[in-house]
C-alpha atoms as a PDB file:
ATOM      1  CA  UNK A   1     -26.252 -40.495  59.435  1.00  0.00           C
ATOM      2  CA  UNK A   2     -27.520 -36.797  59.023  1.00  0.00           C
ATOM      3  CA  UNK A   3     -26.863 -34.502  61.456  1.00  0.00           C
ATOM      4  CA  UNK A   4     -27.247 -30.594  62.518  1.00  0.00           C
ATOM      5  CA  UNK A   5     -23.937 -29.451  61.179  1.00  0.00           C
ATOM      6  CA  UNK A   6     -24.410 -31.224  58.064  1.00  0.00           C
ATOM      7  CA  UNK A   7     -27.734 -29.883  57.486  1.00  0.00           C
ATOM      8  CA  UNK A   8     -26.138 -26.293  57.990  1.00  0.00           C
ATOM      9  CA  UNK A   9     -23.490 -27.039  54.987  1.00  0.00           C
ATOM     10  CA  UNK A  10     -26.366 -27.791  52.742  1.00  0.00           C
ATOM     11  CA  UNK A  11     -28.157 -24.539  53.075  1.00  0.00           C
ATOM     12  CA  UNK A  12     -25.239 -22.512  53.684  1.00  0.00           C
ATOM     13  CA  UNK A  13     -24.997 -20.523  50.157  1.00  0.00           C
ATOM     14  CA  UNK A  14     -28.459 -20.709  49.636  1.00  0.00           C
ATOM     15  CA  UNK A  15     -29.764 -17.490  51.454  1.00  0.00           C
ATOM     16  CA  UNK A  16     -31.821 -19.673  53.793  1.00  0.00           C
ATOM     17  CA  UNK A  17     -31.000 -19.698  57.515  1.00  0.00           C
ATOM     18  CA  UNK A  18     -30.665 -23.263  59.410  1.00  0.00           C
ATOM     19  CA  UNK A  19     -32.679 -21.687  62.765  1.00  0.00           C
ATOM     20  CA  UNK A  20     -32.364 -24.575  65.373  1.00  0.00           C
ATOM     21  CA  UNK A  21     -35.079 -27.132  65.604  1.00  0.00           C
ATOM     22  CA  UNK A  22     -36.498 -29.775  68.323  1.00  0.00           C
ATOM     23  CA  UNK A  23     -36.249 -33.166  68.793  1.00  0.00           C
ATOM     24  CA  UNK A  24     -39.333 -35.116  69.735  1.00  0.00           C
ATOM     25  CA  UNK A  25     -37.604 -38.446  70.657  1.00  0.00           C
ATOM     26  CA  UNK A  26     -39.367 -40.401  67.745  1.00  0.00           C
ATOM     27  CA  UNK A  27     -38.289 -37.621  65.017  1.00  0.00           C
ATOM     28  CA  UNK A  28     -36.938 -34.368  64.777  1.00  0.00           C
ATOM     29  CA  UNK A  29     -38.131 -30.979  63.187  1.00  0.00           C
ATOM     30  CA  UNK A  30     -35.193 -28.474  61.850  1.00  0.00           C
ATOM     31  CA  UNK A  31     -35.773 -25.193  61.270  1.00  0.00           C
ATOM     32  CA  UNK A  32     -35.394 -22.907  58.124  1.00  0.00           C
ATOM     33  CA  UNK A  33     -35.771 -18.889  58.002  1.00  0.00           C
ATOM     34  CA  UNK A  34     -33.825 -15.435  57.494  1.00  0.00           C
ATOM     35  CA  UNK A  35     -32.763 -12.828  59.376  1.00  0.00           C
ATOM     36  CA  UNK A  36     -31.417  -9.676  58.474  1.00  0.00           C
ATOM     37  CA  UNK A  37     -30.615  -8.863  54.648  1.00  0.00           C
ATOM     38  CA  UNK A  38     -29.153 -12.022  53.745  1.00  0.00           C
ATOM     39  CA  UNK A  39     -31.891 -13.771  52.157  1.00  0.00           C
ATOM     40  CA  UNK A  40     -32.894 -11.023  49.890  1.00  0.00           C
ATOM     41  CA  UNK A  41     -30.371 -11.190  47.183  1.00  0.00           C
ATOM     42  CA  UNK A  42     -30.783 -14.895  46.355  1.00  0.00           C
ATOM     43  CA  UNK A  43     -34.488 -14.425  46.239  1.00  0.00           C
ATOM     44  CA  UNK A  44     -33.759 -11.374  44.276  1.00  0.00           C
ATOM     45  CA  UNK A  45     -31.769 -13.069  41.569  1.00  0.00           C
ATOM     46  CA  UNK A  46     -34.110 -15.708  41.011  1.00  0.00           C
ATOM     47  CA  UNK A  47     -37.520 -14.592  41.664  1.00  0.00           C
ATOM     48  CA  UNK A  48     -40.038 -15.513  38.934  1.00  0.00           C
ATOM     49  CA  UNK A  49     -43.369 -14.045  37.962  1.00  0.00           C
ATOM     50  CA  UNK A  50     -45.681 -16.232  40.482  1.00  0.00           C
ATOM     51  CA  UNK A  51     -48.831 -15.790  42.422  1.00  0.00           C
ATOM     52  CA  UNK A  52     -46.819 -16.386  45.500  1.00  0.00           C
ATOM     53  CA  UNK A  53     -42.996 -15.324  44.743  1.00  0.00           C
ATOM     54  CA  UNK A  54     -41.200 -15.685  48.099  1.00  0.00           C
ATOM     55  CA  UNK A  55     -43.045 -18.897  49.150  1.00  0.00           C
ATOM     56  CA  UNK A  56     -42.311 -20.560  45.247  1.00  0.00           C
ATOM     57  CA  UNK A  57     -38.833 -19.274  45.850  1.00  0.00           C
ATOM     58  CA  UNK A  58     -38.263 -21.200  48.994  1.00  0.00           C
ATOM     59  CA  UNK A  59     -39.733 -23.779  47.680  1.00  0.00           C
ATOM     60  CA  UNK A  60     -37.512 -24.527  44.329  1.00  0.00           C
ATOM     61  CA  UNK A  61     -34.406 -24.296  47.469  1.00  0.00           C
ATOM     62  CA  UNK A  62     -35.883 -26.446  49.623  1.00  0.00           C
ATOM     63  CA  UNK A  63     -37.106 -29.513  48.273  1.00  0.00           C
ATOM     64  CA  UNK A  64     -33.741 -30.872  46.336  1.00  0.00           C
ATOM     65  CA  UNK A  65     -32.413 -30.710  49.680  1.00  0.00           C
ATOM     66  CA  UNK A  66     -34.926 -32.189  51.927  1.00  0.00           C
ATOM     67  CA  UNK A  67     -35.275 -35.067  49.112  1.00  0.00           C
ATOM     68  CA  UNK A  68     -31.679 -35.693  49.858  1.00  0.00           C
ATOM     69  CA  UNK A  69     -31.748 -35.627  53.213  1.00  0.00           C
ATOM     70  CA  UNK A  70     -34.909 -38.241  53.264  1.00  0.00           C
ATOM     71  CA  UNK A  71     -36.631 -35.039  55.153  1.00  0.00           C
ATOM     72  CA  UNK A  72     -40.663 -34.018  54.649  1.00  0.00           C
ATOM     73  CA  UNK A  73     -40.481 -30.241  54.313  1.00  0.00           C
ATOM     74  CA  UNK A  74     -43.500 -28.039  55.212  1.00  0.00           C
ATOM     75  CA  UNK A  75     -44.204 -24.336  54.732  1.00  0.00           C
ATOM     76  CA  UNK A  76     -46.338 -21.704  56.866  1.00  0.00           C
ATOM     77  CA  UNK A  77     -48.600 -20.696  54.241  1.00  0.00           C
ATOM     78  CA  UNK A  78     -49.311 -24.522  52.884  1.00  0.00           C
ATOM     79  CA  UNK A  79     -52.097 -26.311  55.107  1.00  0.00           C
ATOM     80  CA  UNK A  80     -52.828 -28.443  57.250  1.00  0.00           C
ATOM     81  CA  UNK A  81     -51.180 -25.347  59.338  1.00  0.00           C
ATOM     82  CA  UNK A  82     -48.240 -26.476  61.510  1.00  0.00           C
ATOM     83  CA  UNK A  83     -47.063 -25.369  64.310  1.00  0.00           C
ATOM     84  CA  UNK A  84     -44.146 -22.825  63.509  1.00  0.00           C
ATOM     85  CA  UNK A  85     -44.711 -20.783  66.100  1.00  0.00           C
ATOM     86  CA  UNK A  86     -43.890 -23.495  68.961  1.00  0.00           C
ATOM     87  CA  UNK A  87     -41.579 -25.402  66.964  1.00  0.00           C
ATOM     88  CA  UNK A  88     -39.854 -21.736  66.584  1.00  0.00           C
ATOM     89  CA  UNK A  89     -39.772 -20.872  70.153  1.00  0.00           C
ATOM     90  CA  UNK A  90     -38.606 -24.635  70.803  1.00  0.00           C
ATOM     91  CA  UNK A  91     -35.470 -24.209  68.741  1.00  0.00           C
ATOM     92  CA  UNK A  92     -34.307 -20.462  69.596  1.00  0.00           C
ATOM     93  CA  UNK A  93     -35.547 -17.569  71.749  1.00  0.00           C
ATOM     94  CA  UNK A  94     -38.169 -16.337  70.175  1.00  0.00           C
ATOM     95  CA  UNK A  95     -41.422 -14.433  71.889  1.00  0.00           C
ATOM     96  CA  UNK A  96     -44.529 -12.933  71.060  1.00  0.00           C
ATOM     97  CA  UNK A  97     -44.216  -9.132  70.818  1.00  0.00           C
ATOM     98  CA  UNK A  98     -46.835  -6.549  71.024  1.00  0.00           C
ATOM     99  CA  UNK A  99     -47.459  -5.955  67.255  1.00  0.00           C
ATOM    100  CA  UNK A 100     -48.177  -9.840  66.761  1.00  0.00           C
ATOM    101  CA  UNK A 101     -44.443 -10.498  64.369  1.00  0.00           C
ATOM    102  CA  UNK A 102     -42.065 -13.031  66.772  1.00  0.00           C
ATOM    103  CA  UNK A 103     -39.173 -10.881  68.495  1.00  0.00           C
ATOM    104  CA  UNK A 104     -35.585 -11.961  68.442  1.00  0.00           C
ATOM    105  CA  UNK A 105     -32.689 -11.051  71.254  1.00  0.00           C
ATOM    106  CA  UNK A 106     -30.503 -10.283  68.108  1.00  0.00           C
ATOM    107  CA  UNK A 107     -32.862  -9.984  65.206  1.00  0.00           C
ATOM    108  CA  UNK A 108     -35.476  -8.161  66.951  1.00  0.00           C
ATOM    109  CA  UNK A 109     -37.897  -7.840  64.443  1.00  0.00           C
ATOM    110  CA  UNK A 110     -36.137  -8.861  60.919  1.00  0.00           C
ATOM    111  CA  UNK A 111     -36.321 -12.428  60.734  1.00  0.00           C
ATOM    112  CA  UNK A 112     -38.799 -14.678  59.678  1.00  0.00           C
ATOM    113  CA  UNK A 113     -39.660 -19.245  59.492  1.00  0.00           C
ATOM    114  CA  UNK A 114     -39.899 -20.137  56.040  1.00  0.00           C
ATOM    115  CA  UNK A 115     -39.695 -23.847  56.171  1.00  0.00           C
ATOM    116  CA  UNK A 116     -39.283 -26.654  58.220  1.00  0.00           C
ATOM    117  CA  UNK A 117     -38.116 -30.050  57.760  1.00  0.00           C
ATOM    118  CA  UNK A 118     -39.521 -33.198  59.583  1.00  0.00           C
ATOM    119  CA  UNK A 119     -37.096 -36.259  60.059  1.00  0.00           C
ATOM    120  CA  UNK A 120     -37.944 -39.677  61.363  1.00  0.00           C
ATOM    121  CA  UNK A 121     -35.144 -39.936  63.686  1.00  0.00           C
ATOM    122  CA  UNK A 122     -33.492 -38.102  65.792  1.00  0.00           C
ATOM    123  CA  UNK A 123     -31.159 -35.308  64.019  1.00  0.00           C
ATOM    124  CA  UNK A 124     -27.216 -35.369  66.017  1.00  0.00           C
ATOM    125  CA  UNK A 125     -26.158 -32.441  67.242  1.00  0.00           C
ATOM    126  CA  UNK A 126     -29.246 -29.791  67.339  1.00  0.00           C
ATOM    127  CA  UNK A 127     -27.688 -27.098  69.647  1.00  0.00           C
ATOM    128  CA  UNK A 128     -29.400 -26.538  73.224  1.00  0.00           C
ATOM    129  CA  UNK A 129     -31.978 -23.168  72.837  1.00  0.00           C
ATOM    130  CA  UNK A 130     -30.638 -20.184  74.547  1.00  0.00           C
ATOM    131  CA  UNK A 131     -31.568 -19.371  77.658  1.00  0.00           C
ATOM    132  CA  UNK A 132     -32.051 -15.200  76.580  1.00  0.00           C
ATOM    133  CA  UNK A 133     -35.075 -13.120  77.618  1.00  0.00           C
ATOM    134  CA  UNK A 134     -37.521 -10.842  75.316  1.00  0.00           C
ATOM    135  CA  UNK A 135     -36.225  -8.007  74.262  1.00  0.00           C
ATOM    136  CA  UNK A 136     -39.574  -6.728  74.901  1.00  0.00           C
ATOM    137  CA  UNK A 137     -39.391  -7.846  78.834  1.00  0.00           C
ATOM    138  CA  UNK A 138     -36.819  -4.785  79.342  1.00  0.00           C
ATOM    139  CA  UNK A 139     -38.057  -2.137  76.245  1.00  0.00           C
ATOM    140  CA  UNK A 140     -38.921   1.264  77.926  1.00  0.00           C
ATOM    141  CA  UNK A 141     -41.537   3.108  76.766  1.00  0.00           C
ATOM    142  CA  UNK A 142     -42.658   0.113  74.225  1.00  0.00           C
ATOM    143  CA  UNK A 143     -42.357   2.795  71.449  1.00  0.00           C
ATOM    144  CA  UNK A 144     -43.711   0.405  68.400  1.00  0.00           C
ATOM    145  CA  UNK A 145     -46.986   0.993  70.380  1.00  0.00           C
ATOM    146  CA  UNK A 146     -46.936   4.858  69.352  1.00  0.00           C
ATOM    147  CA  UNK A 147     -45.475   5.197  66.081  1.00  0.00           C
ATOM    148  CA  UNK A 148     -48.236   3.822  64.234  1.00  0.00           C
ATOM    149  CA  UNK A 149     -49.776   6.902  62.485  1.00  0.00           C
ATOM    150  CA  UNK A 150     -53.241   5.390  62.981  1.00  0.00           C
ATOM    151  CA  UNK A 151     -52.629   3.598  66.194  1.00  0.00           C
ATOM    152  CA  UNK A 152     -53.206   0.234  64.852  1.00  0.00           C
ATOM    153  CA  UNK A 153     -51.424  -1.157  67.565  1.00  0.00           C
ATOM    154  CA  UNK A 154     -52.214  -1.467  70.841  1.00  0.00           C
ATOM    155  CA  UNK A 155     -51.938  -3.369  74.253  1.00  0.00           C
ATOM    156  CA  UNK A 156     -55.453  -4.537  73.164  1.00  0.00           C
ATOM    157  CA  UNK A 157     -54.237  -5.606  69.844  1.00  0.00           C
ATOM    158  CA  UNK A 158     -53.968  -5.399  66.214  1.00  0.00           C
ATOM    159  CA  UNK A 159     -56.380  -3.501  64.459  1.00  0.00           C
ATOM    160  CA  UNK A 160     -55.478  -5.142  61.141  1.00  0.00           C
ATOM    161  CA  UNK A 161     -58.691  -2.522  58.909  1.00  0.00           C
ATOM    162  CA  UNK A 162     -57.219   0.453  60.091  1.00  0.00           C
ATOM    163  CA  UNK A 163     -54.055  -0.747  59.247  1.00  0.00           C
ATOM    164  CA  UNK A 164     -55.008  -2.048  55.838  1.00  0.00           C
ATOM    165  CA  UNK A 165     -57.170   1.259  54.898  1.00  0.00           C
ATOM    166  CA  UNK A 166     -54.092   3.758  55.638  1.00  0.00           C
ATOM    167  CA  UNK A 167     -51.486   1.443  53.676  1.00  0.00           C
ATOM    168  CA  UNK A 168     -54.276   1.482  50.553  1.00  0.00           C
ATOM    169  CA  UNK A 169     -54.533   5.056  51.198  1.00  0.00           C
ATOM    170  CA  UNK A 170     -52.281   8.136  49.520  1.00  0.00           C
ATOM    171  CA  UNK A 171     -51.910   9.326  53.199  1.00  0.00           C
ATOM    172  CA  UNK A 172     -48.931  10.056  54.949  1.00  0.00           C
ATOM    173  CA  UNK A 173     -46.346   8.664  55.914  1.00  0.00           C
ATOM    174  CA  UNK A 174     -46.697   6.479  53.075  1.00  0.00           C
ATOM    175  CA  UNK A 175     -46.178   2.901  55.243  1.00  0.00           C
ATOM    176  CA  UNK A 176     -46.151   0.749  51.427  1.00  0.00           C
ATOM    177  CA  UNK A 177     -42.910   2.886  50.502  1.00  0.00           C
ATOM    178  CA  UNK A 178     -41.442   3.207  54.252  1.00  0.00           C
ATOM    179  CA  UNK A 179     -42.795   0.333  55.610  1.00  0.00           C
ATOM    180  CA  UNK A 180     -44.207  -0.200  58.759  1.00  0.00           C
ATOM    181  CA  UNK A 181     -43.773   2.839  61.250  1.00  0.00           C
ATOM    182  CA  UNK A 182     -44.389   1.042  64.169  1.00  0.00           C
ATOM    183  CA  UNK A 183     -42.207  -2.143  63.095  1.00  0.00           C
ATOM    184  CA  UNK A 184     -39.393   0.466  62.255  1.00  0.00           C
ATOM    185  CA  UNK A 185     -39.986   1.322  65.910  1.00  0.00           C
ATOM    186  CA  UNK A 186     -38.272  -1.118  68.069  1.00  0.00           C
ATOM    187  CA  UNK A 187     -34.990  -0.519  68.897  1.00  0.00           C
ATOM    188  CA  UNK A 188     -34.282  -4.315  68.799  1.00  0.00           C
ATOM    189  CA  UNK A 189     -32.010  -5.765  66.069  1.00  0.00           C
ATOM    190  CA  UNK A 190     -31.959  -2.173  64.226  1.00  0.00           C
ATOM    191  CA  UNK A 191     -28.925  -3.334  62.586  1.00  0.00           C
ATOM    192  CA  UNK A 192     -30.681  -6.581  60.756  1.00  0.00           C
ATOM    193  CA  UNK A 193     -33.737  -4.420  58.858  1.00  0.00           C
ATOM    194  CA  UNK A 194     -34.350  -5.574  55.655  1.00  0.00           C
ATOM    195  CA  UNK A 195     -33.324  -3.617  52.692  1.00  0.00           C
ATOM    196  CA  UNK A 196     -35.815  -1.396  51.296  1.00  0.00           C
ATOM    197  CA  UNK A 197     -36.680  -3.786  48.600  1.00  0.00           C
ATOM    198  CA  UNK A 198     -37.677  -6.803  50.453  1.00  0.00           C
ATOM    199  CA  UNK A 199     -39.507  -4.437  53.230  1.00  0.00           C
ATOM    200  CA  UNK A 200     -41.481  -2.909  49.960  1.00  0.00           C
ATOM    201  CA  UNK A 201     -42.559  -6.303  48.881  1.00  0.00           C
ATOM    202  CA  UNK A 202     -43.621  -7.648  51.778  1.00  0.00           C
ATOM    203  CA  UNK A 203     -45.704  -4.568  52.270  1.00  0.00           C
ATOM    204  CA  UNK A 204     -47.185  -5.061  49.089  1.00  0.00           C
ATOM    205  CA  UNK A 205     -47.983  -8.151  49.371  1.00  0.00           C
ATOM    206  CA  UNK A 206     -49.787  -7.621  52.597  1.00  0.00           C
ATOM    207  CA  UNK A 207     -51.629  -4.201  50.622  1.00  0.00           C
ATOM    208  CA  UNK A 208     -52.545  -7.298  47.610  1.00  0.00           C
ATOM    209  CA  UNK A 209     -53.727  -9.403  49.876  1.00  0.00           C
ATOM    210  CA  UNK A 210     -55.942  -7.230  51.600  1.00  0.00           C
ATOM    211  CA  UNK A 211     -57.654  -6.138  47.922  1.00  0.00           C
ATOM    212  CA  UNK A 212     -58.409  -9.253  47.554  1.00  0.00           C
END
């Protein structure tokens, strides 16, 4: 029989994260993401020339796995849309956070769900969620609401044009090189930021999807 632990030993070396997951009684959902820098070298090594890189990528890791665990596995980007978001705050403490991304206690800002995989039956040994509070709930000043150089967040929201037309734009600071100002911001989980590499290709990838 499969359980949590063993799930973890299958994805340990392969830059993927095994992030919790919920049991539903008649079948479970696990869990699959980064955090921090870890992910980005095993992308980096075998990251072909696709429309859709990152999401290929975990893909190709993914599916020999889940086929051998007898698991479905389903991806944000891939519709019918799932529901990451409360499957993710199911399994770990995760919360909304002013600029829209999902805030960690320990990752703050630096993570991300890439996959999950849906079981039948009940999964052994998924560990309890952790009873931690948002970052956010105890963040003086909320400074990720003022370093954005055109104030594209706010307590009102995310003014996604204005954040779109100064990352297309030769203005400074130049958010596609330094990423995102206000993301950069939060003092939570400073020491998991990406690398510069993976936060430059996530920016361009948001700057090519916005061309198009």
């Amino acid at each position: 029989m499969t359980n949590y632990a063993a799930i973890v030993a299958l994805f340990a070396s392969t830059g993927l994260l095994v992030r919790g997951g919920t049991d539903g009684g008649s079948g479970s959902v696990i869990l699959l993401g980064n955090a921090g820098p870890g992910m980005w070298p095993r992308f980096a090594a075998d990251r072909r020339d696709e429309p859709h890189p990152l999401d290929a990528w975990a893909k190709r890791v993914v599916e020999p796995i889940a086929g051998q665990l007898g698991a479905h596995a389903v991806y944000p980007s891939d519709r019918p849309y799932q529901p990451f978001i409360a499957w993710a705050k199911a399994a770990e403490p995760v919360y909304n956070s002013p600029l829209g991304l999902t805030i960690h206690p320990d990752y703050g800002l630096w993570h991300a769900f890439r996959a999950a995989l849906l079981f039948d039956g009940a999964i052994a040994g998924i560990p309890l969620r952790a009873a931690r509070p948002s970052p956010c709930d105890t963040c003086a000043g909320k400074p990720c609401l003022k370093a954005c150089p055109v104030a594209a967040f706010t307590v009102a929201g995310y003014d996604v044009d204005a954040c779109a037309a100064h990352l297309l734009s030769d203005a400074e600071p130049h958010c596609a090189t330094l990423g995102c100002r206000a993301r950069d911001a939060c003092p939570a989980g400073a020491g998991w930021r990406y690398p510069e590499p993976q936060i430059q290709f996530h920016m361009a990838a948001f700057a090519k999807a916005r061309r198009s």
